[in-house]
Protein backbone atom coordinates (compact mmCIF):
# COMPACT_ATOMS: atom_id res chain seq x y z
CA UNK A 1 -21.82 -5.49 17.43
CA UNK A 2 -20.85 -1.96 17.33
CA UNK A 3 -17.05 -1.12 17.58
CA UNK A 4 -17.39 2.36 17.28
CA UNK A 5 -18.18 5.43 19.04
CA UNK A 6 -19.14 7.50 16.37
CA UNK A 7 -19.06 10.87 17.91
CA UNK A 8 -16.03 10.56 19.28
CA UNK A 9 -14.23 9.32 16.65
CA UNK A 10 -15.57 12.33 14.95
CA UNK A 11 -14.40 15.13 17.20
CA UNK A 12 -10.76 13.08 17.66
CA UNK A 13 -10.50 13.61 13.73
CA UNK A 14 -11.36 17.28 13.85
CA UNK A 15 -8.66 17.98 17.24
CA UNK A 16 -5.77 15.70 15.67
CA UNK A 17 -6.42 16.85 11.64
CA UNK A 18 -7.69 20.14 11.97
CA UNK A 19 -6.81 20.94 8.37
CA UNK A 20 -8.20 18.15 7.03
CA UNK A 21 -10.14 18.77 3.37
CA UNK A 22 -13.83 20.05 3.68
CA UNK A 23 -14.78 17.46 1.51
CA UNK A 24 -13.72 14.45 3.84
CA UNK A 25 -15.01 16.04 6.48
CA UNK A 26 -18.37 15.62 4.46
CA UNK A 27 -17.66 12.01 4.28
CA UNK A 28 -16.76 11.31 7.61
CA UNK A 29 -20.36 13.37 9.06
CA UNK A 30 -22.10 11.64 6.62
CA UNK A 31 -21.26 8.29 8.49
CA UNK A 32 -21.35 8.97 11.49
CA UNK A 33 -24.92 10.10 11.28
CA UNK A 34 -25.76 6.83 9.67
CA UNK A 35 -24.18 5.21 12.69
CA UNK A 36 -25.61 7.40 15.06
CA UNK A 37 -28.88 6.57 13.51
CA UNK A 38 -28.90 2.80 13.20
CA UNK A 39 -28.91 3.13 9.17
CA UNK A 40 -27.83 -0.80 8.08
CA UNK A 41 -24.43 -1.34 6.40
CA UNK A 42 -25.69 -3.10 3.72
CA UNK A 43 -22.98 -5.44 2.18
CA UNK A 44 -23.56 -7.21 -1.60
CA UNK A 45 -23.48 -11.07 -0.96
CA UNK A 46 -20.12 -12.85 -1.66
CA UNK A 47 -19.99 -15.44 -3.67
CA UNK A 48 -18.06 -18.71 -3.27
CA UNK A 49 -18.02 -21.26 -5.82
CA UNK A 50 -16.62 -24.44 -4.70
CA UNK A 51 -16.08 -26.48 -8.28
CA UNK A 52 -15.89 -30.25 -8.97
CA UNK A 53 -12.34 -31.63 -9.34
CA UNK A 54 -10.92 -28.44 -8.45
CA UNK A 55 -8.71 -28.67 -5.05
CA UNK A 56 -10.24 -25.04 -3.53
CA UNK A 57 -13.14 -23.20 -3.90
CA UNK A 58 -12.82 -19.89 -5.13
CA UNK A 59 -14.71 -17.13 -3.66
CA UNK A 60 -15.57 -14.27 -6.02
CA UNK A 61 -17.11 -10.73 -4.90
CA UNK A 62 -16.56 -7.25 -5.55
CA UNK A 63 -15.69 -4.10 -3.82
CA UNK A 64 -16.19 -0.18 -4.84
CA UNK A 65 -13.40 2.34 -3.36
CA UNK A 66 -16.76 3.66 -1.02
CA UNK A 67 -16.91 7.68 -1.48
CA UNK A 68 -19.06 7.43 1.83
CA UNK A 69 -17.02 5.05 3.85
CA UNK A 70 -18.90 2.68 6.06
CA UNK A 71 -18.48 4.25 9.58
CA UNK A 72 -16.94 1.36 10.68
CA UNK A 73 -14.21 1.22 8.84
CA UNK A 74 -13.64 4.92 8.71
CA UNK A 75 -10.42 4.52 11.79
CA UNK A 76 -8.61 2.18 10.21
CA UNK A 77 -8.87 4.21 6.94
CA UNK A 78 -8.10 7.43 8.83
CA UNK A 79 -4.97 6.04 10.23
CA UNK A 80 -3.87 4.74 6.96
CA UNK A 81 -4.64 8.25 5.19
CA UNK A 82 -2.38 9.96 8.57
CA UNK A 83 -0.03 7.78 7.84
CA UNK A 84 0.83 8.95 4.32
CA UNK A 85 2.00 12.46 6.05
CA UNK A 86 2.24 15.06 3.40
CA UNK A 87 1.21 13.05 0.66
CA UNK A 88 -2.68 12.28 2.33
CA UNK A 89 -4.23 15.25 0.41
CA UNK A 90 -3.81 12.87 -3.04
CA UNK A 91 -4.26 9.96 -1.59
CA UNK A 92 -7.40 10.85 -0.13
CA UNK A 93 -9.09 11.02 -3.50
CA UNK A 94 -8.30 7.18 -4.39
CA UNK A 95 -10.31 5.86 -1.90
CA UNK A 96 -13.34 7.91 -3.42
CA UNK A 97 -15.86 6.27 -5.91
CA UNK A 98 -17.76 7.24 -8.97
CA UNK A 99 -21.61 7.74 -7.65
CA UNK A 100 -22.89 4.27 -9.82
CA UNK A 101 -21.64 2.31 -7.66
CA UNK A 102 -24.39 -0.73 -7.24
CA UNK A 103 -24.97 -1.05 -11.32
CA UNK A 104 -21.80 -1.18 -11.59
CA UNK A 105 -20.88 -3.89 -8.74
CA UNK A 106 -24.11 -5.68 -10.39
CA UNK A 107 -21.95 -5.56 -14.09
CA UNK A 108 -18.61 -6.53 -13.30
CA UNK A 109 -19.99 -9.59 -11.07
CA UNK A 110 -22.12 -10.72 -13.67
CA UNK A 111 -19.11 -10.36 -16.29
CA UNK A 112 -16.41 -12.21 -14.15
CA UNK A 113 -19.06 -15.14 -13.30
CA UNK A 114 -19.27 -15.54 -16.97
CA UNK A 115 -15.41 -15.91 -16.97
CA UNK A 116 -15.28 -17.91 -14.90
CA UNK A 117 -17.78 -20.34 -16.23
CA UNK A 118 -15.76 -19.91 -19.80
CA UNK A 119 -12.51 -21.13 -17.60
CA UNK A 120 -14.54 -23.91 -16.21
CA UNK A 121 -15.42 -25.25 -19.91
CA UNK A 122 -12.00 -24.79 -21.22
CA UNK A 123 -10.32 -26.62 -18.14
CA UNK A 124 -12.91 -29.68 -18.69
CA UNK A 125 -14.24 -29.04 -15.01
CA UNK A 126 -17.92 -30.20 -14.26
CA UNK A 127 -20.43 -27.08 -14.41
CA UNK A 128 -22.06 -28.66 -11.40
CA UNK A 129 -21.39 -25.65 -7.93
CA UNK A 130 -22.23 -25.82 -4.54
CA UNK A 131 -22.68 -22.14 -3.70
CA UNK A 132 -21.37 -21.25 -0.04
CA UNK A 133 -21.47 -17.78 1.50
CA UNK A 134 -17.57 -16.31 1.77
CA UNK A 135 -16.09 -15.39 4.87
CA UNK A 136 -14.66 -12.06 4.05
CA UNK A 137 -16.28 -9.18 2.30
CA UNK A 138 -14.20 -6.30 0.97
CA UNK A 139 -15.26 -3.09 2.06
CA UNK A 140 -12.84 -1.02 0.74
CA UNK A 141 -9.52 -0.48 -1.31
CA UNK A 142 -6.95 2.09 -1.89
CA UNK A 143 -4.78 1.97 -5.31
CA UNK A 144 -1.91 4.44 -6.30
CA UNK A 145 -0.13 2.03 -8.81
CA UNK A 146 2.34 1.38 -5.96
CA UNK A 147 0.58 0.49 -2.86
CA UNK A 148 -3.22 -2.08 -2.86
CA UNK A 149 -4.45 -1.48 0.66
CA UNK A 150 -7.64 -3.71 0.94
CA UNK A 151 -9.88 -3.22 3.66
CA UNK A 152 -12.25 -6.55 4.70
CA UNK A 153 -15.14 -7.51 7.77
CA UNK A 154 -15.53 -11.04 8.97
CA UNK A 155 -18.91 -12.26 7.63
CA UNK A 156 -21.52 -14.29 9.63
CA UNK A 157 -19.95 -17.70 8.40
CA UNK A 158 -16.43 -16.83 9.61
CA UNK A 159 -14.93 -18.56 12.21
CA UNK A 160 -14.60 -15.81 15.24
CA UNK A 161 -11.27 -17.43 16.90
CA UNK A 162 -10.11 -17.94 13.59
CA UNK A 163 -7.39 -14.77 12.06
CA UNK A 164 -7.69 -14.98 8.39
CA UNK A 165 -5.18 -14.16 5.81
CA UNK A 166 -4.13 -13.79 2.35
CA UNK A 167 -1.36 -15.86 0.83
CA UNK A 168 2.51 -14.16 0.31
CA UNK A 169 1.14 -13.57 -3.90
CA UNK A 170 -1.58 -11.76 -4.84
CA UNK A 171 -2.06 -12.09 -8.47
CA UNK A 172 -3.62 -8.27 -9.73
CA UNK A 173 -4.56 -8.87 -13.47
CA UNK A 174 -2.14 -11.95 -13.79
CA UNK A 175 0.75 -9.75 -12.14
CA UNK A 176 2.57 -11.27 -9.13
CA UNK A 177 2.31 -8.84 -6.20
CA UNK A 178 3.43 -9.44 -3.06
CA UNK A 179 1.66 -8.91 0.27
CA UNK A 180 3.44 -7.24 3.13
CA UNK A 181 1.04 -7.96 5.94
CA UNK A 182 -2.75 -8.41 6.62
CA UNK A 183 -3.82 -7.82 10.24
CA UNK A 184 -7.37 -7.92 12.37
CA UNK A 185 -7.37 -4.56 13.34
CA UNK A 186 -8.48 -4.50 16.79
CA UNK A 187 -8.04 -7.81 17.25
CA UNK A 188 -11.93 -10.18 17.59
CA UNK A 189 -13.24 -6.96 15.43
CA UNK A 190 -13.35 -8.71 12.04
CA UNK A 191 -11.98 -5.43 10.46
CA UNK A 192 -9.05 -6.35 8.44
CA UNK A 193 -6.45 -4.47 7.06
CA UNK A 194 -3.95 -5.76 4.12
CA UNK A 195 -1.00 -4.12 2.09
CA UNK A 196 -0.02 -5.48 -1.19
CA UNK A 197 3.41 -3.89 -2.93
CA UNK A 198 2.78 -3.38 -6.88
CA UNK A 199 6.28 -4.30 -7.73
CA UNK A 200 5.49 -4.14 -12.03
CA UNK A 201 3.69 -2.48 -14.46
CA UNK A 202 -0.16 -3.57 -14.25
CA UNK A 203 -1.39 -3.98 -17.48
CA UNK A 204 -5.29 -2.11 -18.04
CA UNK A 205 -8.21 -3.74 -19.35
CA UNK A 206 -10.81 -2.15 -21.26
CA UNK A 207 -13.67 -2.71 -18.91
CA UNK A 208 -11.30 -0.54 -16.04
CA UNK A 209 -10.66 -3.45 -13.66
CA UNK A 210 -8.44 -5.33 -12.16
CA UNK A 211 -9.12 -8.97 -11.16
CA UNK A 212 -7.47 -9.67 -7.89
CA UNK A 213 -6.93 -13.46 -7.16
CA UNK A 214 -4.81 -15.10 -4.09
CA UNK A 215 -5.14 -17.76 -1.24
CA UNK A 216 -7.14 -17.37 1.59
CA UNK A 217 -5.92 -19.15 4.87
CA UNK A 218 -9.36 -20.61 6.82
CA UNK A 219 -9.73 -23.51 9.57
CA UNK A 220 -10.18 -25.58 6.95
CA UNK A 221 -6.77 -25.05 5.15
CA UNK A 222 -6.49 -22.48 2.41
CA UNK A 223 -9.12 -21.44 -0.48
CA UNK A 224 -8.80 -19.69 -3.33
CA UNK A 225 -10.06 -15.94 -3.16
CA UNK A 226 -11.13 -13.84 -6.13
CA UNK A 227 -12.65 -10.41 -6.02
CA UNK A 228 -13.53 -7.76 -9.07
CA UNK A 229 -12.36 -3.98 -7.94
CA UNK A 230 -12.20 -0.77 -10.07
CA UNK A 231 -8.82 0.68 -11.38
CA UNK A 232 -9.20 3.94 -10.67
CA UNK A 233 -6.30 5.29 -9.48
CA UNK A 234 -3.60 2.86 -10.84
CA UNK A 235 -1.72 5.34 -13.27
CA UNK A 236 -1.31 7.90 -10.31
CA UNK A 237 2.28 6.73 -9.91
CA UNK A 238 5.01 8.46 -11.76
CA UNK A 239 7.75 6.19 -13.32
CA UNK A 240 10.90 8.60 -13.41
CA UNK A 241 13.89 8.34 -15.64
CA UNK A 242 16.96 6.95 -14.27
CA UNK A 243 19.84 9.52 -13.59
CA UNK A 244 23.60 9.72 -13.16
CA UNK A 245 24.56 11.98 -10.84
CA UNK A 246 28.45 13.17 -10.45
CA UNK A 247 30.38 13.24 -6.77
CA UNK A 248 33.66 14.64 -6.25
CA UNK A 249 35.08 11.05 -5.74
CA UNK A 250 33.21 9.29 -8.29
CA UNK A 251 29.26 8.81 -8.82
CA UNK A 252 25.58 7.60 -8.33
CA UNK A 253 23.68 5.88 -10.53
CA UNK A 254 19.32 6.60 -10.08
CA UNK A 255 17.70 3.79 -10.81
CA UNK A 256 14.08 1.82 -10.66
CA UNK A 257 12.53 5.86 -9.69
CA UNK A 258 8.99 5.51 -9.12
CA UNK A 259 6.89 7.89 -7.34
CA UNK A 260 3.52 7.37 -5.78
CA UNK A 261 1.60 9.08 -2.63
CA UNK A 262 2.31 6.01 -0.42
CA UNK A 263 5.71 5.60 -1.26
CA UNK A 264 8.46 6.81 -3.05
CA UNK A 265 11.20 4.18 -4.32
CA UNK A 266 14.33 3.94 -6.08
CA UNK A 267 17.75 2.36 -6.15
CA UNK A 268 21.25 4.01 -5.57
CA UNK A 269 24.42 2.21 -6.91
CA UNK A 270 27.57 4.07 -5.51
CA UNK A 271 30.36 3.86 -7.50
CA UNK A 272 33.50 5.62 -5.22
CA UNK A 273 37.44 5.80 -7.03
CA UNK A 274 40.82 6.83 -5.21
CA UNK A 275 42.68 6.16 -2.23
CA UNK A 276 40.79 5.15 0.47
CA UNK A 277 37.61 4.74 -1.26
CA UNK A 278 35.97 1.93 0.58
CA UNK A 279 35.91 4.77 3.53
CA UNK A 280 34.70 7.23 1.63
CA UNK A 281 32.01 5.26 0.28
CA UNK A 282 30.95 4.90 4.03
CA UNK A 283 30.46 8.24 4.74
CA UNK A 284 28.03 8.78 1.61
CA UNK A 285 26.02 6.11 3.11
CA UNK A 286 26.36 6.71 6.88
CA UNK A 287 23.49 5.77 8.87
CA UNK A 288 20.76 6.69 7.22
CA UNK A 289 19.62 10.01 5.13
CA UNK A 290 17.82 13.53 6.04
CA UNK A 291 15.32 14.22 3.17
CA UNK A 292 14.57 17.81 1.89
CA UNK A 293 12.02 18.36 -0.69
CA UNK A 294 12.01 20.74 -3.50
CA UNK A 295 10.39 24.02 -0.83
CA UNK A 296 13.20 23.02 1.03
CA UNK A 297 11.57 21.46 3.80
CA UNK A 298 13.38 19.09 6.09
CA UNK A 299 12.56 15.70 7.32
CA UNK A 300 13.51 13.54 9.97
CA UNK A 301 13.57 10.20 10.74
CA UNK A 302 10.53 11.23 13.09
CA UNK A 303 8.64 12.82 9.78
CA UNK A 304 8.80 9.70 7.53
CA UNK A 305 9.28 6.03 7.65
CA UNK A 306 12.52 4.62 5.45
CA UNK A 307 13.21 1.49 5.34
CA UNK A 308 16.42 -0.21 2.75
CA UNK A 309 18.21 -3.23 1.43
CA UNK A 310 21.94 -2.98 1.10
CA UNK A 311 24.51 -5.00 -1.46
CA UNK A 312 28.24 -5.64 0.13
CA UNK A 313 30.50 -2.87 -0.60
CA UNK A 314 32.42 -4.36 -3.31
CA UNK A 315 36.37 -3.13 -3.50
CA UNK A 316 38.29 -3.89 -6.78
CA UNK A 317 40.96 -2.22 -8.53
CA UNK A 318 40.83 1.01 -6.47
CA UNK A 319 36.63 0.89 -7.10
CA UNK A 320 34.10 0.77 -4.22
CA UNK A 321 30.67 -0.09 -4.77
CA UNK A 322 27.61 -0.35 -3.11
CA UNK A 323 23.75 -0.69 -4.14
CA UNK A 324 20.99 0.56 -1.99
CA UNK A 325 17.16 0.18 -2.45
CA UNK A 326 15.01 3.01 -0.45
CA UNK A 327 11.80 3.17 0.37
CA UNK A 328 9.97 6.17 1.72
CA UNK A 329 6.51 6.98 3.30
CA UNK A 330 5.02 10.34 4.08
CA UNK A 331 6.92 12.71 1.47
CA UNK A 332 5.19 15.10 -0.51
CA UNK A 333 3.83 13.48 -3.54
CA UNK A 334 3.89 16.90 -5.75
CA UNK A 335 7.20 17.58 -4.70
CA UNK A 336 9.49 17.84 -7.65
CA UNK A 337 12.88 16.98 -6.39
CA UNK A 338 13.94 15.14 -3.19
CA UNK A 339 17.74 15.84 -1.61
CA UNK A 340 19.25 12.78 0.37
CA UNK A 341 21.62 14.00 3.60
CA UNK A 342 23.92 11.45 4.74
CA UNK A 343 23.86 11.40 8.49
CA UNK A 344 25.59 9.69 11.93
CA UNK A 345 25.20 9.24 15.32
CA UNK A 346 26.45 8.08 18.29
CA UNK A 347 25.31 4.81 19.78
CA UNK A 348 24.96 3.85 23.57
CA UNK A 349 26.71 0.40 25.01
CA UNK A 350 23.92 -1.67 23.91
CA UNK A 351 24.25 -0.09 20.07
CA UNK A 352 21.23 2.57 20.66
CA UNK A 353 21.29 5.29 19.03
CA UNK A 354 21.46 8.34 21.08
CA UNK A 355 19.25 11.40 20.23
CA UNK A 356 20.79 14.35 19.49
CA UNK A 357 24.01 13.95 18.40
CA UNK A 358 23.01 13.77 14.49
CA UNK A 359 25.82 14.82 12.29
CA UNK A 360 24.68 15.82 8.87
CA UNK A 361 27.58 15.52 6.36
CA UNK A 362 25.97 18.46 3.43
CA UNK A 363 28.53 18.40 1.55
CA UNK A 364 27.73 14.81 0.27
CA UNK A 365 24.06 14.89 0.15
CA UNK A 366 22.94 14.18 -3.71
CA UNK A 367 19.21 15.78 -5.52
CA UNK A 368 17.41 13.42 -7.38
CA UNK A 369 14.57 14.58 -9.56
CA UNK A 370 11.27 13.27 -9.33
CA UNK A 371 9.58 14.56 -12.74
């Protein structure tokens, strides 16, 4: 089944993203005209090993970050890419591939199969496999060293009425990352869409993969689900040195700083002295933060997506404290410094906020470097 219209997909892209890079406008003609044209998406066969005495079968396959992105999945990539606001002319590159892309799908296969068969042996489980075609292929993955996005289709053996998903941990070269959602994007498409949070250090492996294992929820119950991917990309986020920064009433501590084109994190601990410093520390925090980068561009709630996860204030012996962990989408990756602007509004009966009545307190914003 066809879930796209091609040519109109293609003109939305050019009206909504008119400055979008010359070269992914290349990429995104080059589909269409194979959809337009009828030109097969032709998929390298899973494979799903289902072992004796082991509990699950695990499915193995591999994808290549596609430089020509199957026109199928090209929206759902788009919108991913829009989403990263002024940080989409980096990211764009990491969902690119080097131009060998079949040999070397064919070689890292072949070398994982013959791990696994070495695990096998050294676990004592019978050799004997019942080969079974997976359910999900994956098409095609973004990684920034911060962010996994995986991109999958429903293959013929998957159960239609069936929404399948990844388990909460998704183990990236032994490292326990967690997944923040995996949805069918429409919804009966087979097109799915999952983000996984790096939250450490990845360690590299001389062949320049990463092995990515995790459950997979079916009908059935839930399988093990192993796939080989590339790790291009992985070092583009920037670990930044923590930093103290003084306030008139006491200080900030920069901590945990890392720096990536899908997000930009870090952790504030507040650390307010004096008379009345519980207050105080209130108004540092407010409601929420204006961002300015280093060109001195502003940003709104309406320009990037925060979210945050706040510690008590903690009073004691004329010492409030409070720890904050931000996360930001949509800044400028490049950007060499970011200032925070502490902000309030009012709120309505029903604790809406009401638009418009923003009061930005300047005087306590704080500039954290991002280099």
């Amino acid at each position: 089944m066809n879930f796209v219209d091609y040519e109109k997909f293609r003109e939305d892209l050019k009206r909504s993203c008119p400055k979008t890079p010359m070269n992914f406008r290349n990429i995104v003609d080059k589909a269409v005209e194979r959809g337009l044209h009828g030109e097969a998406y032709r998929r390298e066969r899973d494979r799903k090993v289902r072992l004796g005495r082991m509990a699950a079968p695990v499915a193995a396959c591999l994808l290549l970050a596609c430089t020509t992105v199957a026109a199928a999945e090209l929206p759902a990539v788009e919108k991913f890419l829009a989403g990263l606001g002024n940080s989409r002319k980096q990211a764009e590159g990491l969902v690119q591939s080097d131009p060998d892309a079949k040999e070397r799908q064919g070689e890292l296969l072949e070398e994982y199969d013959e791990k696994e068969q070495r695990r096998r042996q050294v676990a004592n489980v019978s050799e004997t496999a019942e080969t079974e075609e997976a359910v999900l292929t994956i098409t095609n993955t973004y990684i920034d060293g911060s962010t996994l996005m995986l991109w999958a289709d429903a293959t013929d053996a998957a159960d239609s009425s069936f929404e399948y998903s990844f388990g909460d941990h998704i183990y990236v070269n032994g490292v326990d990352c967690r997944k923040e959602y995996m949805v069918e994007e429409p919804a009966g498409s087979g097109h799915y869409l999952c983000k996984v949070s790096i939250l450490d250090k990845i360690p590299e492996k001389e062949d320049g993969t990463l092995e990515v294992i995790t459950k997979l929820y079916t009908p059935g119950g839930k399988d093990q689900f192993a796939f080989v991917i590339p790790a291009d990309g992985l070092e583009t986020v920037r670990e930044v040195a923590d930093q103290r920064l003084d306030l008139k009433e006491g200080s900030v501590e920069v901590s945990k700083i890392s720096v990536a084109p899908s997000v930009i994190k870090m952790t504030l601990h507040y650390e307010i002295t004096g008379q009345n410093a519980k207050e105080c520390l209130e108004q540092y925090i407010a409601q929420g933060y204006a961002l300015m980068d280093a060109q001195g561009k502003r940003f709104t709630d309406m320009d990037y997506m925060q979210s945050y996860s706040s510690s008590s204030c903690v009073e004691e012996d004329g010492v409030a404290s409070e720890t904050l962990e931000l996360v930001f989408e949509g800044l400028d990756y490049t950007s060499k410094t970011i200032t925070l602007v502490p902000y309030s509004m009012e709120v309505d009966e029903q604790g809406l906020r009401v638009p418009g009545t923003e009061t930005f307190d300047e005087e306590r914003s704080i500039t954290i470097s991002l280099e």
